[in-house]
Protein backbone atom coordinates (compact mmCIF):
# COMPACT_ATOMS: atom_id res chain seq x y z
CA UNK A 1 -20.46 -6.68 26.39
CA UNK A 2 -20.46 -4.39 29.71
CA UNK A 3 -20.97 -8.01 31.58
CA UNK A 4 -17.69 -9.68 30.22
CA UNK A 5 -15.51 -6.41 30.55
CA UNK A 6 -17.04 -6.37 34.47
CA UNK A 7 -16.05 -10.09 34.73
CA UNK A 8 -12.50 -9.14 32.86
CA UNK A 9 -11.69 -6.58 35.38
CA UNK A 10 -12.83 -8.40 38.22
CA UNK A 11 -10.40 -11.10 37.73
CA UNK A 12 -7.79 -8.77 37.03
CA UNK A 13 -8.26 -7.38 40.34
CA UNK A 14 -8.76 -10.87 42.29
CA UNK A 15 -5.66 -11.99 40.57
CA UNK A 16 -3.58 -8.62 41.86
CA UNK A 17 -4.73 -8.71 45.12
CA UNK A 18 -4.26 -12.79 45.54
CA UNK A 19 -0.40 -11.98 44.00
CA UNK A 20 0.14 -9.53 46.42
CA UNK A 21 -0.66 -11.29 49.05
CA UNK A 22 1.30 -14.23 48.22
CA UNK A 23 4.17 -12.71 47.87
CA UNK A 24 4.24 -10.57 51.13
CA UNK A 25 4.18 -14.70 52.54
CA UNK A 26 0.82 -14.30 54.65
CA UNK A 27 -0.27 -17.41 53.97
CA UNK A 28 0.19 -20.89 53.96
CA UNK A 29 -1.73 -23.42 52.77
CA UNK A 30 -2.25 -25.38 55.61
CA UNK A 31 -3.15 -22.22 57.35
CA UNK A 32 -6.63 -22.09 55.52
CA UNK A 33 -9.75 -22.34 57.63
CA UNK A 34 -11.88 -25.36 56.60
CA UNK A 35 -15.65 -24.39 56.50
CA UNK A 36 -18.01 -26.29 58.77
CA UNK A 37 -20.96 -28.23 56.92
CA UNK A 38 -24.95 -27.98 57.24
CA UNK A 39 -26.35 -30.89 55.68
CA UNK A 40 -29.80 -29.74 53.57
CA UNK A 41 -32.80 -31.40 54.83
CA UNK A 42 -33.53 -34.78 53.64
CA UNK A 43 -36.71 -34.23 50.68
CA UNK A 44 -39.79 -36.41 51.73
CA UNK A 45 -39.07 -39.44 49.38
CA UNK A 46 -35.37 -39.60 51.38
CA UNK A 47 -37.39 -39.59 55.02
CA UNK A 48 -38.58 -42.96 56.08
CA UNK A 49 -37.87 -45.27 59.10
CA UNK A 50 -35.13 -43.34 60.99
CA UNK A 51 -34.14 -41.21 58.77
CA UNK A 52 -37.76 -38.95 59.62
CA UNK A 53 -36.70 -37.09 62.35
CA UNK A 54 -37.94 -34.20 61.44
CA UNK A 55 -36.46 -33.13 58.54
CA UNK A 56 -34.39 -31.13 60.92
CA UNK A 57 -30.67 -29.49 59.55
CA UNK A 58 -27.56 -31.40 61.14
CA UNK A 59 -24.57 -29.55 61.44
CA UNK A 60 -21.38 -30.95 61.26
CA UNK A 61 -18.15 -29.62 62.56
CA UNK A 62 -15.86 -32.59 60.80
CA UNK A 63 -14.50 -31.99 57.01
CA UNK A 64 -16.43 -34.01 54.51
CA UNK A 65 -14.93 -37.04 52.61
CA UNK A 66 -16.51 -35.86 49.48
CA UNK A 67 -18.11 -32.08 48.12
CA UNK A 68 -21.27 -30.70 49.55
CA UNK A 69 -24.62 -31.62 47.66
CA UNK A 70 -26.99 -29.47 46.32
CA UNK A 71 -28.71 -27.71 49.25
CA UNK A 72 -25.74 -28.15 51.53
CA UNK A 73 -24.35 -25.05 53.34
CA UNK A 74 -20.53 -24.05 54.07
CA UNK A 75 -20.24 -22.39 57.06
CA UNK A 76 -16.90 -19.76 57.46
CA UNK A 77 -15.93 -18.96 60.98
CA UNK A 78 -16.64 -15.04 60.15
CA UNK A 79 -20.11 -16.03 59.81
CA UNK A 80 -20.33 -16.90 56.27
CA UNK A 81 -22.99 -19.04 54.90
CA UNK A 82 -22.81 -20.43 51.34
CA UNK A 83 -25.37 -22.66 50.02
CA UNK A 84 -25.79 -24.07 46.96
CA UNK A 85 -28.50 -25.14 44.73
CA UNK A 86 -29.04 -27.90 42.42
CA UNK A 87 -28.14 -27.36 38.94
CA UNK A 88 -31.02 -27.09 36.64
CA UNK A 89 -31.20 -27.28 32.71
CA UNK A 90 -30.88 -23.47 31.11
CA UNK A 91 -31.61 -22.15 27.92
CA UNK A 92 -29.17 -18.78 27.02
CA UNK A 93 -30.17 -15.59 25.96
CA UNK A 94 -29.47 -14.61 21.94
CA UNK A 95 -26.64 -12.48 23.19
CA UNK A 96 -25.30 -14.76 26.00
CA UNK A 97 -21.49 -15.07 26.02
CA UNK A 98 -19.56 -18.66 27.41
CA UNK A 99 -21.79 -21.02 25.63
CA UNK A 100 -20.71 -23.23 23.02
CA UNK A 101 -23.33 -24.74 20.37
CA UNK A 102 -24.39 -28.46 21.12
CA UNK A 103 -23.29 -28.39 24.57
CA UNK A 104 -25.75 -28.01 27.68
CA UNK A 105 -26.33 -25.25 29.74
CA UNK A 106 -26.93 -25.21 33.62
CA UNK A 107 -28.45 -22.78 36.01
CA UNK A 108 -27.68 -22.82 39.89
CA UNK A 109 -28.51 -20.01 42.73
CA UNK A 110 -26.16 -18.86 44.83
CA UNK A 111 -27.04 -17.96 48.30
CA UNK A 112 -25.13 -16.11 51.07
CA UNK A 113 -25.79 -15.43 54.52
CA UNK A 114 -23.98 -13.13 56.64
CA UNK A 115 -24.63 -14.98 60.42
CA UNK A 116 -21.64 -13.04 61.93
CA UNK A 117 -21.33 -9.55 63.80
CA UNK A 118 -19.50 -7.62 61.06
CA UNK A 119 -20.47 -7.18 57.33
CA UNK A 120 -19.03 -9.82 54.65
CA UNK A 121 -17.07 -7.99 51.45
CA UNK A 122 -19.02 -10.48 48.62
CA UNK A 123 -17.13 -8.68 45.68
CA UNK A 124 -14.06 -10.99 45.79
CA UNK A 125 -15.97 -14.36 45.79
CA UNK A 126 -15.78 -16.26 42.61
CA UNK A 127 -17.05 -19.38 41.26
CA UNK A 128 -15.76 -22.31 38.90
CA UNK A 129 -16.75 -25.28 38.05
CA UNK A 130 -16.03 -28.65 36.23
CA UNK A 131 -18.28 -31.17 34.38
CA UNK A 132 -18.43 -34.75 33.63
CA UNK A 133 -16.24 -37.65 34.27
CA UNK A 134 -13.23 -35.91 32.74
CA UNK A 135 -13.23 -32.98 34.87
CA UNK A 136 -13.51 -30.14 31.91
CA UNK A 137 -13.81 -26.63 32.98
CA UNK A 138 -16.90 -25.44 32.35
CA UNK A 139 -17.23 -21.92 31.30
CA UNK A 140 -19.50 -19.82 32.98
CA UNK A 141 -22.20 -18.15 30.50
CA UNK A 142 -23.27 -14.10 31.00
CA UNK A 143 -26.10 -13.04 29.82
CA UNK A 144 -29.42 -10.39 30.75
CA UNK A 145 -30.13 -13.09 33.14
CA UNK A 146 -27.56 -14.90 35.11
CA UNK A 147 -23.73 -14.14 35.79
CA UNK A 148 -23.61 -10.89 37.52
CA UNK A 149 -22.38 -12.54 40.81
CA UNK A 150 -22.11 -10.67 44.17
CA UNK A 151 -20.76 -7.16 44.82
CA UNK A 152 -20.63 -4.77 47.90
CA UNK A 153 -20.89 -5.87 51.25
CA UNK A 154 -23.56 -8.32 53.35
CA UNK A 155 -24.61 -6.77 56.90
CA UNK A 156 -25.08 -8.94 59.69
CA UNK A 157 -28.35 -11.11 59.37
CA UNK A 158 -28.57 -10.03 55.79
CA UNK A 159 -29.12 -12.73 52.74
CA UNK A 160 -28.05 -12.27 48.73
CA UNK A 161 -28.58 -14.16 46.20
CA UNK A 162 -27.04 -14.50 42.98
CA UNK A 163 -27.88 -16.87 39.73
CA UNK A 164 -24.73 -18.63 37.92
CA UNK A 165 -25.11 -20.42 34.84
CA UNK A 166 -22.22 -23.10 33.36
CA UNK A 167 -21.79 -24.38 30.19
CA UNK A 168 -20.96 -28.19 30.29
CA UNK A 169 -20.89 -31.00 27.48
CA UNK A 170 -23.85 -32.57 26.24
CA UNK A 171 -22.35 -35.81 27.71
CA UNK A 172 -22.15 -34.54 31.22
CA UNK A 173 -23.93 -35.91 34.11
CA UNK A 174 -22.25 -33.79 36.93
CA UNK A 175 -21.41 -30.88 38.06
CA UNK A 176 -18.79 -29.47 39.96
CA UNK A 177 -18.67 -26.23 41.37
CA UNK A 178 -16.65 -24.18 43.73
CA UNK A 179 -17.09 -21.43 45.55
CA UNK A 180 -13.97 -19.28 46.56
CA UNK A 181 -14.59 -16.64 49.04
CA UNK A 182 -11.12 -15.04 48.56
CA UNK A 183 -10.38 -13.30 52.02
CA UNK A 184 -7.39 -15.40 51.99
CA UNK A 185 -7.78 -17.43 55.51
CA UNK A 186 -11.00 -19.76 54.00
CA UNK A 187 -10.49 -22.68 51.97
CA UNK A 188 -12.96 -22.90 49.09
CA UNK A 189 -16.11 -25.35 49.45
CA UNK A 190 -16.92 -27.79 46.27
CA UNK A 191 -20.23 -29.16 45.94
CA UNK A 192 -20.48 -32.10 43.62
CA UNK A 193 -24.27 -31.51 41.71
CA UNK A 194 -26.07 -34.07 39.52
CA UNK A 195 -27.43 -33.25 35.72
């Protein structure tokens, strides 16, 4: 149980500090920076005619109509990378806690990448998701394996990597996730991720 009293006290703090800061008025909505988008390569079966160019990434410096896919990378103006990976099925542990019998579970990695000139606090960012037509939240599981999350800081040109695992309904063919990296001037990036 050290896993959900670490997650319990972790939201307790990213709630504080969020509260805080709203009410000193720092921010506004509208005042969010938007992440920039890195598209993931196209896989071999997508290349043909002109779409095989190389396979090269194409960054994009225009908001997205829709959320990321699987693959796709959120770029933050600090230097922040965040990609996400597809969703894959996931069996939990004996002793895993967030997943409810005769629903399915799904595992996804994480990555971050710190591209700037200054380190990257990771301990506030947070992740949710939602899954299926009707939008449910779907809880995230903890177990030996997957739900840690980030903590500590990411030097410049450093990588981390963290596994995430969501419980959805058996129904489900998508997955929504989001990825919140809290310093209060980024908007969150949502990746929409296929079951």
């Amino acid at each position: 149980m050290p896993a959900q009293q670490s997650h319990t006290a972790r939201k307790r703090l990213i709630a504080a500090a969020a509260t805080a800061v709203l009410a000193l008025g720092g921010l506004t909505a509208c005042g969010l920076e938007e992440p920039t988008v890195t598209k993931a390569p196209a896989s071999d079966a997508e290349k043909s005619g002109e779409d095989a160019k190389g396979g090269q990434e194409k960054e994009t410096t225009e908001r997205t109509d829709g959320p990321l896919a699987a693959g796709d990378t959120a770029n933050y103006g600090n230097g922040l990378r965040i990609t996400v990976s597809e969703a894959t099925p996931y069996t939990p542990g004996e002793f895993s806690m967030g997943h409810t019998e005769g629903n399915k579970a799904y595992k996804l990695t994480v990555t971050l990448e710190n591209s700037g000139d200054e380190k990257v606090d990771t301990t506030l960012i947070t992740l949710s998701a939602r899954a299926g037509e009707e939008g449910v939240e779907a809880e995230q599981i903890f177990d030996d394996k997957v739900g840690e999350g980030f903590d500590g800081n990411l030097l410049p040109g450093k990588k981390a990597t963290a596994e995430y695992a969501f419980d959805a309904p058996a129904s489900a063919k998508n997955l929504d996730v989001e990825v919140d990296p809290l310093d209060f001037t980024s908007e969150a990036a949502q990746w929409g991720l296929t079951l």
